[in-house]
N, C-alpha and C. Protein backbone atom coordinates (compact mmCIF):
# COMPACT_ATOMS: atom_id res chain seq x y z
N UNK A 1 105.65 102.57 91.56
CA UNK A 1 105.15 103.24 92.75
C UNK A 1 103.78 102.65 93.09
N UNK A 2 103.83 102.13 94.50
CA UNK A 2 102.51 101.84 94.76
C UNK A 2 101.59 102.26 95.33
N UNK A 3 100.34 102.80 94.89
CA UNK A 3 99.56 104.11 95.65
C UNK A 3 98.19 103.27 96.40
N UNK A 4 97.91 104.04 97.22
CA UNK A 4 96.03 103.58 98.19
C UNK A 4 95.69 104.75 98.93
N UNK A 5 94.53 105.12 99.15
CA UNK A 5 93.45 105.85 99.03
C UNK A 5 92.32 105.85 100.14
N UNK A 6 92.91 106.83 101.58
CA UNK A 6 91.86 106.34 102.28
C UNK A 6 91.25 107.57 102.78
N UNK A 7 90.02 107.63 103.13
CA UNK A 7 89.18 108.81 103.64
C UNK A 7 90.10 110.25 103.36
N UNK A 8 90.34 109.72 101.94
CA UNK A 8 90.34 111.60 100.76
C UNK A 8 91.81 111.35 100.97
N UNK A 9 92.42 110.81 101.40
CA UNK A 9 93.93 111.15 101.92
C UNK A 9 95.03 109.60 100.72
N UNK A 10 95.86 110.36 100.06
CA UNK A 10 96.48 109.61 98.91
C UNK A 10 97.81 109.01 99.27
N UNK A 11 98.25 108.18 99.53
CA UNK A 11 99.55 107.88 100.31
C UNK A 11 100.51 106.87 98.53
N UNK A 12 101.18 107.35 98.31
CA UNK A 12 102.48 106.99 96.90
C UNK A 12 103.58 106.07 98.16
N UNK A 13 103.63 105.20 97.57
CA UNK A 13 104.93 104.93 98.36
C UNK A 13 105.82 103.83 97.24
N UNK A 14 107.47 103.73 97.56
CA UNK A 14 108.29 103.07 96.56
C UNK A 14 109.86 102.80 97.60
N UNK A 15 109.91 101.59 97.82
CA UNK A 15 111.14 101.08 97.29
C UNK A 15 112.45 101.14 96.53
N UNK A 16 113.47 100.81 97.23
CA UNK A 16 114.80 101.30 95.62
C UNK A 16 115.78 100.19 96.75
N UNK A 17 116.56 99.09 96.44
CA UNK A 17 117.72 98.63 96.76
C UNK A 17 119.00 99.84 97.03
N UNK A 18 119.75 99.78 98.59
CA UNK A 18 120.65 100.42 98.24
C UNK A 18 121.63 99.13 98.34
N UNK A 19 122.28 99.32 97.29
CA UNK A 19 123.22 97.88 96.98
C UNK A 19 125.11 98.55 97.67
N UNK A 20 124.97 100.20 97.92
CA UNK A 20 125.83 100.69 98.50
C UNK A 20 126.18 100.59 100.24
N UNK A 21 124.94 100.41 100.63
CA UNK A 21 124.81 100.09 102.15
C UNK A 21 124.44 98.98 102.46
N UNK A 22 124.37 97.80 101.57
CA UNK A 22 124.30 96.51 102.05
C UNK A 22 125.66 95.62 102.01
N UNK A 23 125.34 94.46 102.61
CA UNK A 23 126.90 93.53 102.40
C UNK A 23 126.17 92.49 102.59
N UNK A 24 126.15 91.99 101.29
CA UNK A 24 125.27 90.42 101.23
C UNK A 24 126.10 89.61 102.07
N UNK A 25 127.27 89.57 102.00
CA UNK A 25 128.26 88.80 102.60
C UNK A 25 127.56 88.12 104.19
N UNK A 26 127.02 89.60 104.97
CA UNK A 26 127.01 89.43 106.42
C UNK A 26 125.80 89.88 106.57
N UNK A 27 124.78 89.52 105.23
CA UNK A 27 123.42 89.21 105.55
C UNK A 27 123.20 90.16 106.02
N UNK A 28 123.27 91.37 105.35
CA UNK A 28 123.25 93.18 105.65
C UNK A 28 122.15 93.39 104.23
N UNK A 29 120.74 94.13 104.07
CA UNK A 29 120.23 94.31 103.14
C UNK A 29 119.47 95.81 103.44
N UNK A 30 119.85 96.71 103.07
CA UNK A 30 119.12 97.83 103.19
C UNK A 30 118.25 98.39 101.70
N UNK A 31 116.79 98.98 101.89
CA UNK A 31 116.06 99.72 101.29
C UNK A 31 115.82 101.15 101.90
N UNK A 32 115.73 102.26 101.08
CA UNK A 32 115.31 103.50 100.60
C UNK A 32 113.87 103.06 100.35
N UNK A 33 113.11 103.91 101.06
CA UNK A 33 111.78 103.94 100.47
C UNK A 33 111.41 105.65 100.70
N UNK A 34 110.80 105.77 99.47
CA UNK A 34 109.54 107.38 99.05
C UNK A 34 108.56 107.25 99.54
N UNK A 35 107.95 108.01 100.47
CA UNK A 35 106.57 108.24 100.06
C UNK A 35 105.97 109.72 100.12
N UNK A 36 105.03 109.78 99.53
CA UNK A 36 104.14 110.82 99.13
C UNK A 36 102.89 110.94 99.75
N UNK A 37 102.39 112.13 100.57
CA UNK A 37 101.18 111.73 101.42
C UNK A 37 100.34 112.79 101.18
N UNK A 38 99.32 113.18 100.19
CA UNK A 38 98.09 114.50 99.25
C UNK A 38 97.21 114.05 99.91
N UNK A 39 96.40 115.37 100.43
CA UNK A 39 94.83 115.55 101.17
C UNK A 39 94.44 116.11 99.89
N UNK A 40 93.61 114.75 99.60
CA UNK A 40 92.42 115.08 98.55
C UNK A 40 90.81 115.70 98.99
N UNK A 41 91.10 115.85 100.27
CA UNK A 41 89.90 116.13 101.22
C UNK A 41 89.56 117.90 100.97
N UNK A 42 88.39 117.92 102.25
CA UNK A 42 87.90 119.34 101.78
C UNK A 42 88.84 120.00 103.69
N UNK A 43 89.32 119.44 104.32
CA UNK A 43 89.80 119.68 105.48
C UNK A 43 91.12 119.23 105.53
N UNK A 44 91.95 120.56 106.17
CA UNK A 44 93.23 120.11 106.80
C UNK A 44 93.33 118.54 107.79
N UNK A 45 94.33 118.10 107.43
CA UNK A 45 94.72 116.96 108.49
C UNK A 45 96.36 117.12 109.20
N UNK A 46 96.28 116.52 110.32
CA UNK A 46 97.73 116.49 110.68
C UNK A 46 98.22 114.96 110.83
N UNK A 47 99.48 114.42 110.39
CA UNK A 47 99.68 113.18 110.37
C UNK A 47 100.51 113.05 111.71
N UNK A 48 99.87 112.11 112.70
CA UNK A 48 100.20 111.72 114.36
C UNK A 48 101.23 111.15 114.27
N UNK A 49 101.24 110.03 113.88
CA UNK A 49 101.84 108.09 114.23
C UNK A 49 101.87 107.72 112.92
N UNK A 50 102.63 106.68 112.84
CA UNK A 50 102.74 105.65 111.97
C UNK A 50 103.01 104.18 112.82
N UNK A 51 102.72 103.53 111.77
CA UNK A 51 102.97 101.99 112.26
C UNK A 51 103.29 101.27 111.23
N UNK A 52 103.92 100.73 111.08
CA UNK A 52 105.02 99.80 110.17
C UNK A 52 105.01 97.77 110.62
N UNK A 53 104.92 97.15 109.67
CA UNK A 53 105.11 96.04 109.72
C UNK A 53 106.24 95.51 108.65
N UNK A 54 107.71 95.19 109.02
CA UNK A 54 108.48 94.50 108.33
C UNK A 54 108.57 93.73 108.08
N UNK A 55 108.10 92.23 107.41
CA UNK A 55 108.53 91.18 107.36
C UNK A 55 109.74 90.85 106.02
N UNK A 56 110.68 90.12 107.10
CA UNK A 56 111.99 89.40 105.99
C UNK A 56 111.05 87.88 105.03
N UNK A 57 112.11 87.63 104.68
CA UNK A 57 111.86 86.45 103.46
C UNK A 57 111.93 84.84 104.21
N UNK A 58 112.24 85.28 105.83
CA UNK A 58 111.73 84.12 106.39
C UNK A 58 110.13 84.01 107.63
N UNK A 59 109.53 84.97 107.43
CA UNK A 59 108.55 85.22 107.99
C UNK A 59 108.65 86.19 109.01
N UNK A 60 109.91 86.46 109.27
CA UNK A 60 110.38 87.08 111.02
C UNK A 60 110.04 88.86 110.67
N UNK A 61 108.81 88.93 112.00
CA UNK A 61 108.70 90.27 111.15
C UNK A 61 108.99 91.65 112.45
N UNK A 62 109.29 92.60 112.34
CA UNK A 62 109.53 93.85 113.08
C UNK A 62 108.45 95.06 113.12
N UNK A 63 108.27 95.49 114.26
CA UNK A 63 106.95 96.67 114.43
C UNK A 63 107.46 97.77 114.75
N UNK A 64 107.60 98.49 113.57
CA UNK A 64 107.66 99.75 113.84
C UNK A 64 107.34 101.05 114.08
N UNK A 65 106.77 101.62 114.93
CA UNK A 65 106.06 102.52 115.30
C UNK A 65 106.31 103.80 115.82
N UNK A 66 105.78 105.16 115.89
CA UNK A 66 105.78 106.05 116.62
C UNK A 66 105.08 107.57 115.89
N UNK A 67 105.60 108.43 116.89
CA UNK A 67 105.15 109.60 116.67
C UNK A 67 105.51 110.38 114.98
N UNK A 68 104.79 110.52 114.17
CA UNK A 68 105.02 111.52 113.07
C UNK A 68 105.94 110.56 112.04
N UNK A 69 106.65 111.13 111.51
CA UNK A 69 107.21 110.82 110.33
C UNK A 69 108.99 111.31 110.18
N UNK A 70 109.71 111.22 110.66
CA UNK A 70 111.27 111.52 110.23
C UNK A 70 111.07 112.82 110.88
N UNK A 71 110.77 113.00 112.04
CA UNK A 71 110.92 113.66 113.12
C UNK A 71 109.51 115.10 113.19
N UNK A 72 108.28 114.72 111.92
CA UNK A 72 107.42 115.70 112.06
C UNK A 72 106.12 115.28 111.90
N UNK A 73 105.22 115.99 112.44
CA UNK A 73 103.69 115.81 112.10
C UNK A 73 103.23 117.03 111.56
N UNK A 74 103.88 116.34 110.22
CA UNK A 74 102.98 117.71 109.48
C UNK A 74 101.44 117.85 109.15
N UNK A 75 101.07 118.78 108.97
CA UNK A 75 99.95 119.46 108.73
C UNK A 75 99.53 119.67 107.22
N UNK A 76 98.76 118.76 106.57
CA UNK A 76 98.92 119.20 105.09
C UNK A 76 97.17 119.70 104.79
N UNK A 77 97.10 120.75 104.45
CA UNK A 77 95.89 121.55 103.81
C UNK A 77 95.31 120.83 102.91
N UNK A 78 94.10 121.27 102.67
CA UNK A 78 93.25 120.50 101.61
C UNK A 78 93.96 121.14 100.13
N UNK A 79 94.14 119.64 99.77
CA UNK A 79 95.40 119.55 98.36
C UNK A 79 96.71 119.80 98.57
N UNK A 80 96.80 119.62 99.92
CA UNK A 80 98.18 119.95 100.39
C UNK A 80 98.86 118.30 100.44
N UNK A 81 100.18 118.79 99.97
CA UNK A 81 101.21 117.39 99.87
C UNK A 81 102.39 117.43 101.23
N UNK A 82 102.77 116.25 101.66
CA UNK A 82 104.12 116.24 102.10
C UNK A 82 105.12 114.77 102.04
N UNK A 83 106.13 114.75 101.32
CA UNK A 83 106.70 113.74 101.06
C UNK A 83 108.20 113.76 102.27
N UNK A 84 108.45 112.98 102.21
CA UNK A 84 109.80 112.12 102.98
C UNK A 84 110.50 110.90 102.31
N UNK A 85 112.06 110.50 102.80
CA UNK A 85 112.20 109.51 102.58
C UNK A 85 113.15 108.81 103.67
N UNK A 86 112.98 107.48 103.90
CA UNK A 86 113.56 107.14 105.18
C UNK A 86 114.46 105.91 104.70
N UNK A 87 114.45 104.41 105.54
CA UNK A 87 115.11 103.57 105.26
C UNK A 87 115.37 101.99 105.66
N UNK A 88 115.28 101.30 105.32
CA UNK A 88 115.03 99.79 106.27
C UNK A 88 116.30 98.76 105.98
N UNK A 89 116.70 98.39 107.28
CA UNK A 89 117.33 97.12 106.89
C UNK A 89 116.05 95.79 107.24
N UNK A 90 117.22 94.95 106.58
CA UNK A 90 116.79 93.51 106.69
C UNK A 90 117.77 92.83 106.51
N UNK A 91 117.59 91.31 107.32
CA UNK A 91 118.71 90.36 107.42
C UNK A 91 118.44 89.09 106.37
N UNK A 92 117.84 89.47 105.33
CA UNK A 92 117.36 88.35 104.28
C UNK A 92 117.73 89.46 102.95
N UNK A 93 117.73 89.13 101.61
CA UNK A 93 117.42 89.81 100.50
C UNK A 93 116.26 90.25 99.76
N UNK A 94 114.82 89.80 100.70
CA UNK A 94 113.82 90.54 100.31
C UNK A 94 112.94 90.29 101.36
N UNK A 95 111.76 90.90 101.11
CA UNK A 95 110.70 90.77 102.30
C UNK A 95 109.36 91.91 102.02
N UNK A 96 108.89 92.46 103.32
CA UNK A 96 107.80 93.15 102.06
C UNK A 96 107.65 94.31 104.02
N UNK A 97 107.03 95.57 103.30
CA UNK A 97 106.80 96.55 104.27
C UNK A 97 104.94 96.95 103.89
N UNK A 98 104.30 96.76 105.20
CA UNK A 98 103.09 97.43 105.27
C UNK A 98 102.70 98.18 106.59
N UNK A 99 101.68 98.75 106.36
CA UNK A 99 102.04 99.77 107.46
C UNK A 99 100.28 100.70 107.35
N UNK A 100 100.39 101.59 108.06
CA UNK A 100 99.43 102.68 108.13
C UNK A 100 99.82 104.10 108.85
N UNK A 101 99.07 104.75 108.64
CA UNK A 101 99.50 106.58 109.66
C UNK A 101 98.16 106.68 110.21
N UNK A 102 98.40 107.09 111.63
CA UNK A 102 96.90 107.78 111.97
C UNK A 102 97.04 109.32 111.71
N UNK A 103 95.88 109.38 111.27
CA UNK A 103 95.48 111.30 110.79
C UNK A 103 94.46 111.82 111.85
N UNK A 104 95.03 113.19 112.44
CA UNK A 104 93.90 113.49 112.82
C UNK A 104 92.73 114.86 111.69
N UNK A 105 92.16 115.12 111.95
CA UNK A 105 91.34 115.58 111.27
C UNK A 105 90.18 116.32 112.49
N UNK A 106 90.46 117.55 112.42
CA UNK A 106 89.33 118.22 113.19
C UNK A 106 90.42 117.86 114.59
N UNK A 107 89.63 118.46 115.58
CA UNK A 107 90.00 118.65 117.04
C UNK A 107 89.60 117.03 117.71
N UNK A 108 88.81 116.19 116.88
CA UNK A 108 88.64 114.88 117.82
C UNK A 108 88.80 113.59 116.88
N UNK A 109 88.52 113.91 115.77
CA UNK A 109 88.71 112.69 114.69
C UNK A 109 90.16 112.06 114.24
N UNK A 110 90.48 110.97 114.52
CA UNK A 110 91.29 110.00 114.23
C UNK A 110 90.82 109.22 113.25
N UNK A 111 91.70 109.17 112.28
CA UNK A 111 91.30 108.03 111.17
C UNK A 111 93.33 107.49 110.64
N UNK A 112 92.53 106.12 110.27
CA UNK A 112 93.90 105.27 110.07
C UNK A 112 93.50 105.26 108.53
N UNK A 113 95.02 105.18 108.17
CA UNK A 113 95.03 105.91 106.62
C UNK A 113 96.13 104.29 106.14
N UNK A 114 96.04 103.86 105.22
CA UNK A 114 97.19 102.91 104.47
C UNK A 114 97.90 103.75 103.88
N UNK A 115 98.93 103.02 104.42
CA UNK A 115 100.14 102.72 103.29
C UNK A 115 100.29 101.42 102.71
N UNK A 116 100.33 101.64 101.05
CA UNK A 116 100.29 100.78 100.13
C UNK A 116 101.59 99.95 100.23
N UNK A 117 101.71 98.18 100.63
CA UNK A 117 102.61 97.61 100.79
C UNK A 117 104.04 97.74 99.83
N UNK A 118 104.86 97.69 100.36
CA UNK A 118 106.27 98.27 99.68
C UNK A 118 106.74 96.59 99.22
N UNK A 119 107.39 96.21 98.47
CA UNK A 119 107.76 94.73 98.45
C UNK A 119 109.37 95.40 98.20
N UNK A 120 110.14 94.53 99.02
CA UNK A 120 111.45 94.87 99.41
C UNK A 120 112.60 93.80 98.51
N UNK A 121 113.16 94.21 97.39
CA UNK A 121 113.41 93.09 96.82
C UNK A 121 114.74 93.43 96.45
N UNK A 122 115.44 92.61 96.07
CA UNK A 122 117.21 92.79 95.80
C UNK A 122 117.83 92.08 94.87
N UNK A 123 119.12 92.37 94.04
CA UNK A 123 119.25 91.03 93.32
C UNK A 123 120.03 89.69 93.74
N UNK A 124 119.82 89.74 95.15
CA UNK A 124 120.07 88.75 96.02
C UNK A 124 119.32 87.49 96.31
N UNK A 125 117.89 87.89 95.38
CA UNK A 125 117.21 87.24 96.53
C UNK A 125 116.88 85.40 96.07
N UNK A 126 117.87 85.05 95.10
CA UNK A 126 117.92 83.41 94.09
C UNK A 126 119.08 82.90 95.21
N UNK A 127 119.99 83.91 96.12
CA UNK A 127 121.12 83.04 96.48
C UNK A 127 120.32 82.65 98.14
N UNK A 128 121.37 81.48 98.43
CA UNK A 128 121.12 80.86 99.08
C UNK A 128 121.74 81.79 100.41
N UNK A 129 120.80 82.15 101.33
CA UNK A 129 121.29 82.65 102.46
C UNK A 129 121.77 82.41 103.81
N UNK A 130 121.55 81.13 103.98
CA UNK A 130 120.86 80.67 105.05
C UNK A 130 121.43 79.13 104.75
């Protein structure tokens, strides 16, 4: 699990091959990823947006963005947690996910929070794809 740490706010995040929803065959590669998001702060935050950067194992990369998280912007209290888990394809057998969330905090403060890069890996990734 790979964790980072920004203005009090703790973001866990992890990877897992689903080798059930891929088909190496037709260059089909899907990941499961966790993450975990704790206000180590002394103030509630609400999580807005996210933004996502995919890149495959040939440089080609995808932006993914929007409102909240798997359909919410939750609100997590000081020491308050909220986890999710979502899902990525890719048309290679590995590649790597980075990203950030904006938080707001208070009635006017915006702060961009990391997420700790995910590395997207399979036991695909010695064969020749391409």
């Amino acid at each position: 699990m790979e964790t980072a740490v920004t203005h009090g706010i703790e973001v866990r995040a992890e990877a897992f091959f689903l080798e059930e929803r891929s088909n190496p065959d037709e260059d089909e590669f899907v990941w499961s990823y966790h993450i975990e998001i704790i206000n180590h702060g002394s103030h509630p935050v609400r999580l807005v947006s996210r933004h996502w950067t995919i890149t495959n194992a040939d440089g080609a990369s995808e932006i993914v963005e929007g409102s909240g998280v798997v359909g919410k912007q939750p609100l997590l209290e000081s020491g308050g947690q909220f986890e999710y888990s979502s899902a990525a394809p890719l048309d290679t057998p590995s590649g790597i996910m980075v990203g950030h969330y904006m938080i707001e905090r208070g009635a006017e403060e915006l702060l961009q929070v990391t997420i700790p890069p995910m590395s997207l890996d399979s036991p695909y990734e010695d064969r020749a794809y391409h």
